[in-house]
N, C-alpha and C. Protein backbone atom coordinates (compact mmCIF):
# COMPACT_ATOMS: atom_id res chain seq x y z
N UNK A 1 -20.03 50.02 -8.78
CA UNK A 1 -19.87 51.45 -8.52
C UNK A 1 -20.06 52.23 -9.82
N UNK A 2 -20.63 53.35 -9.59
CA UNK A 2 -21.24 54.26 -10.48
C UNK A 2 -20.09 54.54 -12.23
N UNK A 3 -18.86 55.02 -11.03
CA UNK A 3 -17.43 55.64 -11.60
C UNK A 3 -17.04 54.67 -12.64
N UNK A 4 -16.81 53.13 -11.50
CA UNK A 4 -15.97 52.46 -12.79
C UNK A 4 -16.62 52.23 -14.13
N UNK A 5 -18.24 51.91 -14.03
CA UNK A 5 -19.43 51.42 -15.00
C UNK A 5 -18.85 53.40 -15.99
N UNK A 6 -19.10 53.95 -15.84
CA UNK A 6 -18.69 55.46 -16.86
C UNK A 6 -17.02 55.73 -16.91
N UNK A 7 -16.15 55.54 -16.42
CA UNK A 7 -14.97 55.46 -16.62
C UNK A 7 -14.64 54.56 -17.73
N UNK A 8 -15.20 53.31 -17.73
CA UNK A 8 -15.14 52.39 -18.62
C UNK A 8 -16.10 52.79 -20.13
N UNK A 9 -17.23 53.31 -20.21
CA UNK A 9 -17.70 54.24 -21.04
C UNK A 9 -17.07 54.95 -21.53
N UNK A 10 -16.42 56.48 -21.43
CA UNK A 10 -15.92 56.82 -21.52
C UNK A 10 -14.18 56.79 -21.83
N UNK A 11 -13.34 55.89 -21.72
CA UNK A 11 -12.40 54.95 -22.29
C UNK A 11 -12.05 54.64 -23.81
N UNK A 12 -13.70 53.63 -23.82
CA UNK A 12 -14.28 53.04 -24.99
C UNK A 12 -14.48 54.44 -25.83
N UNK A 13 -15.53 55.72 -25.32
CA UNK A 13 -15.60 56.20 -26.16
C UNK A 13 -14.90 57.25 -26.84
N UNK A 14 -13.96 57.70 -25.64
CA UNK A 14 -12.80 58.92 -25.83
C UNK A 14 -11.44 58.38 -26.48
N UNK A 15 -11.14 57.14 -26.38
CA UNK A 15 -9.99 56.51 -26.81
C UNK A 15 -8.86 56.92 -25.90
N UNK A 16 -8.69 56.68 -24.35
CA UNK A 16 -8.15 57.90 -23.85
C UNK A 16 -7.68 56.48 -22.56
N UNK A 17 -6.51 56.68 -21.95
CA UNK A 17 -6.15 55.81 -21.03
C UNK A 17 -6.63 55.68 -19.90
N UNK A 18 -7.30 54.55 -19.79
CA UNK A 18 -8.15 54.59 -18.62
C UNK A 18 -7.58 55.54 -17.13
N UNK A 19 -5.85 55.53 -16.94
CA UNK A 19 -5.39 55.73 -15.86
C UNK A 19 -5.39 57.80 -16.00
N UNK A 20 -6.09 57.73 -16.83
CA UNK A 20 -6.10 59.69 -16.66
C UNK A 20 -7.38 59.64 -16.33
N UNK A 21 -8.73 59.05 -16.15
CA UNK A 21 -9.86 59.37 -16.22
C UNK A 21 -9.69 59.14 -14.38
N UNK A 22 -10.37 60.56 -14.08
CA UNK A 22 -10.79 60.41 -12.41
C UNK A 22 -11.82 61.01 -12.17
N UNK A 23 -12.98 61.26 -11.34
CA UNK A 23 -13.53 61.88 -10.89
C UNK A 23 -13.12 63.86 -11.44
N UNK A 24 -12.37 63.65 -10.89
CA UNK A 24 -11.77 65.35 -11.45
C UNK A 24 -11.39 65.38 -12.46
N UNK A 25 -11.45 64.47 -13.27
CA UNK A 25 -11.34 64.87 -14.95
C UNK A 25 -11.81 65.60 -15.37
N UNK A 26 -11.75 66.48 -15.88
CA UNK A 26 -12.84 67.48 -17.02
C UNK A 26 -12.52 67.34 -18.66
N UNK A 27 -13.56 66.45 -19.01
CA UNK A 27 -13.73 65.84 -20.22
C UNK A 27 -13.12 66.96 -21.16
N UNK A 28 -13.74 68.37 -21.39
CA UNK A 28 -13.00 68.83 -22.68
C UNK A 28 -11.59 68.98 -22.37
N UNK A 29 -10.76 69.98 -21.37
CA UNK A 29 -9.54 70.11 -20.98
C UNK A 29 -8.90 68.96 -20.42
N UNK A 30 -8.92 67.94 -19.85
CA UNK A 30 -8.50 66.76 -19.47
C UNK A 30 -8.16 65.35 -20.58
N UNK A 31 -9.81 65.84 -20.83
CA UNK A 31 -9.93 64.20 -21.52
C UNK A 31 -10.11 64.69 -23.23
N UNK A 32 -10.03 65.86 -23.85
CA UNK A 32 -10.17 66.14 -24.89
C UNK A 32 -11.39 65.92 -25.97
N UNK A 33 -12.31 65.68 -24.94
CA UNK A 33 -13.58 65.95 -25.97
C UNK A 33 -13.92 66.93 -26.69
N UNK A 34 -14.80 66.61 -28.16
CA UNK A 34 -14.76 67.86 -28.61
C UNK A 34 -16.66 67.46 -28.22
N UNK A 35 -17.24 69.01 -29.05
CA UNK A 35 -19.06 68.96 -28.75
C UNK A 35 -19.44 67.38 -29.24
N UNK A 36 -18.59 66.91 -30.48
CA UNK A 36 -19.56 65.68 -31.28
C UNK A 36 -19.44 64.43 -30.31
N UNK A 37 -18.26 64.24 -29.56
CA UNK A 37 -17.45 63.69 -28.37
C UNK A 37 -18.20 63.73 -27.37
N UNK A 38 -18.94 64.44 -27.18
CA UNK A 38 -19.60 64.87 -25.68
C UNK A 38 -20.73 63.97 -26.36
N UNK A 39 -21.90 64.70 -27.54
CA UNK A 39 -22.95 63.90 -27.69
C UNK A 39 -22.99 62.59 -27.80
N UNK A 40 -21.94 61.96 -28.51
CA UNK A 40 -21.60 60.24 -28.56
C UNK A 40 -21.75 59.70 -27.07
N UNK A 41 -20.58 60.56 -26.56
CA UNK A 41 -20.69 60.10 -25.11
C UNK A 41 -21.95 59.73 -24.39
N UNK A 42 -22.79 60.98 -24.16
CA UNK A 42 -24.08 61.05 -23.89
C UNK A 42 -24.91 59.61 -24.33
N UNK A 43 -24.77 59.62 -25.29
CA UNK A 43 -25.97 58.48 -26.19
C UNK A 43 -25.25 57.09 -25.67
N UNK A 44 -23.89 57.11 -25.38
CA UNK A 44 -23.04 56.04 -24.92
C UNK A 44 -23.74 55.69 -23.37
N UNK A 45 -23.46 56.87 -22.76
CA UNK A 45 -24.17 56.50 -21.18
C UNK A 45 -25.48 55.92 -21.07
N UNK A 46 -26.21 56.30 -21.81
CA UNK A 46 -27.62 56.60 -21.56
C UNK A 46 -27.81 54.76 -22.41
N UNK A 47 -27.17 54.29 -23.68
CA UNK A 47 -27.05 52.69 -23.50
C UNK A 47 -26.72 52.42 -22.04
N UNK A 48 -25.88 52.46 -21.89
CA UNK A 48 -25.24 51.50 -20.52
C UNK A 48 -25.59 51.62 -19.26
N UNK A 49 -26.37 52.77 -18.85
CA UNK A 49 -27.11 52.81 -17.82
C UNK A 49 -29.03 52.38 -18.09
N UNK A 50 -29.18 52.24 -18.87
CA UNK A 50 -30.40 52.90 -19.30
C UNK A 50 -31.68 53.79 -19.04
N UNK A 51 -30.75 54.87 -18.88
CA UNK A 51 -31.69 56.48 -18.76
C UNK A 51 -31.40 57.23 -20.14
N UNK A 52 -32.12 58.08 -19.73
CA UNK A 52 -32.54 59.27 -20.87
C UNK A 52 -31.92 60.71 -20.00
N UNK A 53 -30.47 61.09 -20.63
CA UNK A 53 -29.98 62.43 -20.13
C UNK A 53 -30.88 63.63 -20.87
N UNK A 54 -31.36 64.19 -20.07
CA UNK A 54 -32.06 65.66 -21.26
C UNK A 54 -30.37 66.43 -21.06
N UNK A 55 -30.94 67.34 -22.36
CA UNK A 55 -30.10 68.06 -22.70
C UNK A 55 -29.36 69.08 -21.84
N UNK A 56 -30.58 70.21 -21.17
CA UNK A 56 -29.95 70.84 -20.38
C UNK A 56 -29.16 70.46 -19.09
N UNK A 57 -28.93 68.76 -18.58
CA UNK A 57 -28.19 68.14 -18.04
C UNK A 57 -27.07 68.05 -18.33
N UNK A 58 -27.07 67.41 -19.98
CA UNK A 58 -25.83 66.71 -20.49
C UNK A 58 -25.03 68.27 -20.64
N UNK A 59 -25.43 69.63 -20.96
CA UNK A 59 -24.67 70.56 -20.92
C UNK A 59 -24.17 71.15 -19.57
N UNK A 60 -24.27 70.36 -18.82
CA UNK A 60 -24.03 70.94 -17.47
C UNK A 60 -22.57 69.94 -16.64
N UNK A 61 -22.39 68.84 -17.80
CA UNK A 61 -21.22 67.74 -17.57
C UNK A 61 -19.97 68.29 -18.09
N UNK A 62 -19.18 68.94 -17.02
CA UNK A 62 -17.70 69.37 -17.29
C UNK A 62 -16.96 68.57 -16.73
N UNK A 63 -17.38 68.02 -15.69
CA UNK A 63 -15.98 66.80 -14.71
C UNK A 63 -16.56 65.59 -14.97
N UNK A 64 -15.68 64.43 -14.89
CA UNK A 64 -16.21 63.38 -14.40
C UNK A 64 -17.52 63.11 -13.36
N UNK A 65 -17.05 63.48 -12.49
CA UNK A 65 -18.23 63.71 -11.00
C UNK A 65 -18.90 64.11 -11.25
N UNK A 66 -19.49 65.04 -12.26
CA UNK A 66 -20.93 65.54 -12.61
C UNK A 66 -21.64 64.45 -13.22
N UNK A 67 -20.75 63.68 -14.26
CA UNK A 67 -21.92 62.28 -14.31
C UNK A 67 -22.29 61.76 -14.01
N UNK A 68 -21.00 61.19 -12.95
CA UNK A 68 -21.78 60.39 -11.97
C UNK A 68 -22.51 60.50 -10.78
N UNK A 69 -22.44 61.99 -10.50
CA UNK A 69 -23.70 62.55 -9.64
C UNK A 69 -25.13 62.42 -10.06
N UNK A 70 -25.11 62.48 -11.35
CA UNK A 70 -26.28 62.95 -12.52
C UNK A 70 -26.81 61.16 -12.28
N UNK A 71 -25.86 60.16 -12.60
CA UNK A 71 -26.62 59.11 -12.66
C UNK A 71 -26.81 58.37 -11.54
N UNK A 72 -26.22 58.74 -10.21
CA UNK A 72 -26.94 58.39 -9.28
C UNK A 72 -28.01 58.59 -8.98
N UNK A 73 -28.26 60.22 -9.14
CA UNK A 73 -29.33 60.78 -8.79
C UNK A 73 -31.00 60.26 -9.78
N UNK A 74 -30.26 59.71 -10.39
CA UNK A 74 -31.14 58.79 -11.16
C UNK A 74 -31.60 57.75 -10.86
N UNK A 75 -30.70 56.95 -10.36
CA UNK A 75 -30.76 55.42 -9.94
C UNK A 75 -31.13 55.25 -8.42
């Protein structure tokens, strides 16, 4: 499943307890990313799935569920 494969991403890269990350997370207010946080992230997904997020995508990721909409819609 899409969630756990980026939940687990995101974990690793936020330092953040897996049991707060949900679908309705919203990475800056939730999960405390800052901008440099978001781009790591980004470059993090895009290993572990292997796609290429363009930019005006990756600025469009406020919840959890937007990623993993984004990388379904990929796959």
């Amino acid at each position: 499943m899409t969630f756990e494969k980026v939940k687990e991403v995101i974990v690793e890269n936020l330092n953040v307890d897996g049991n707060s990350v949900t679908l309705e997370s919203q990475l800056k207010q939730d999960l405390g990313a800052d901008s440099l946080d978001a781009v790591e992230l980004v470059i993090a997904l895009e290993d572990a799935f292997g796609i290429k997020v363009e930019d005006d995508a990756a600025a469009k990721f406020v919840a959890v569920k937007d990623i993993v909409a984004y990388i379904d819609s990929k796959n």
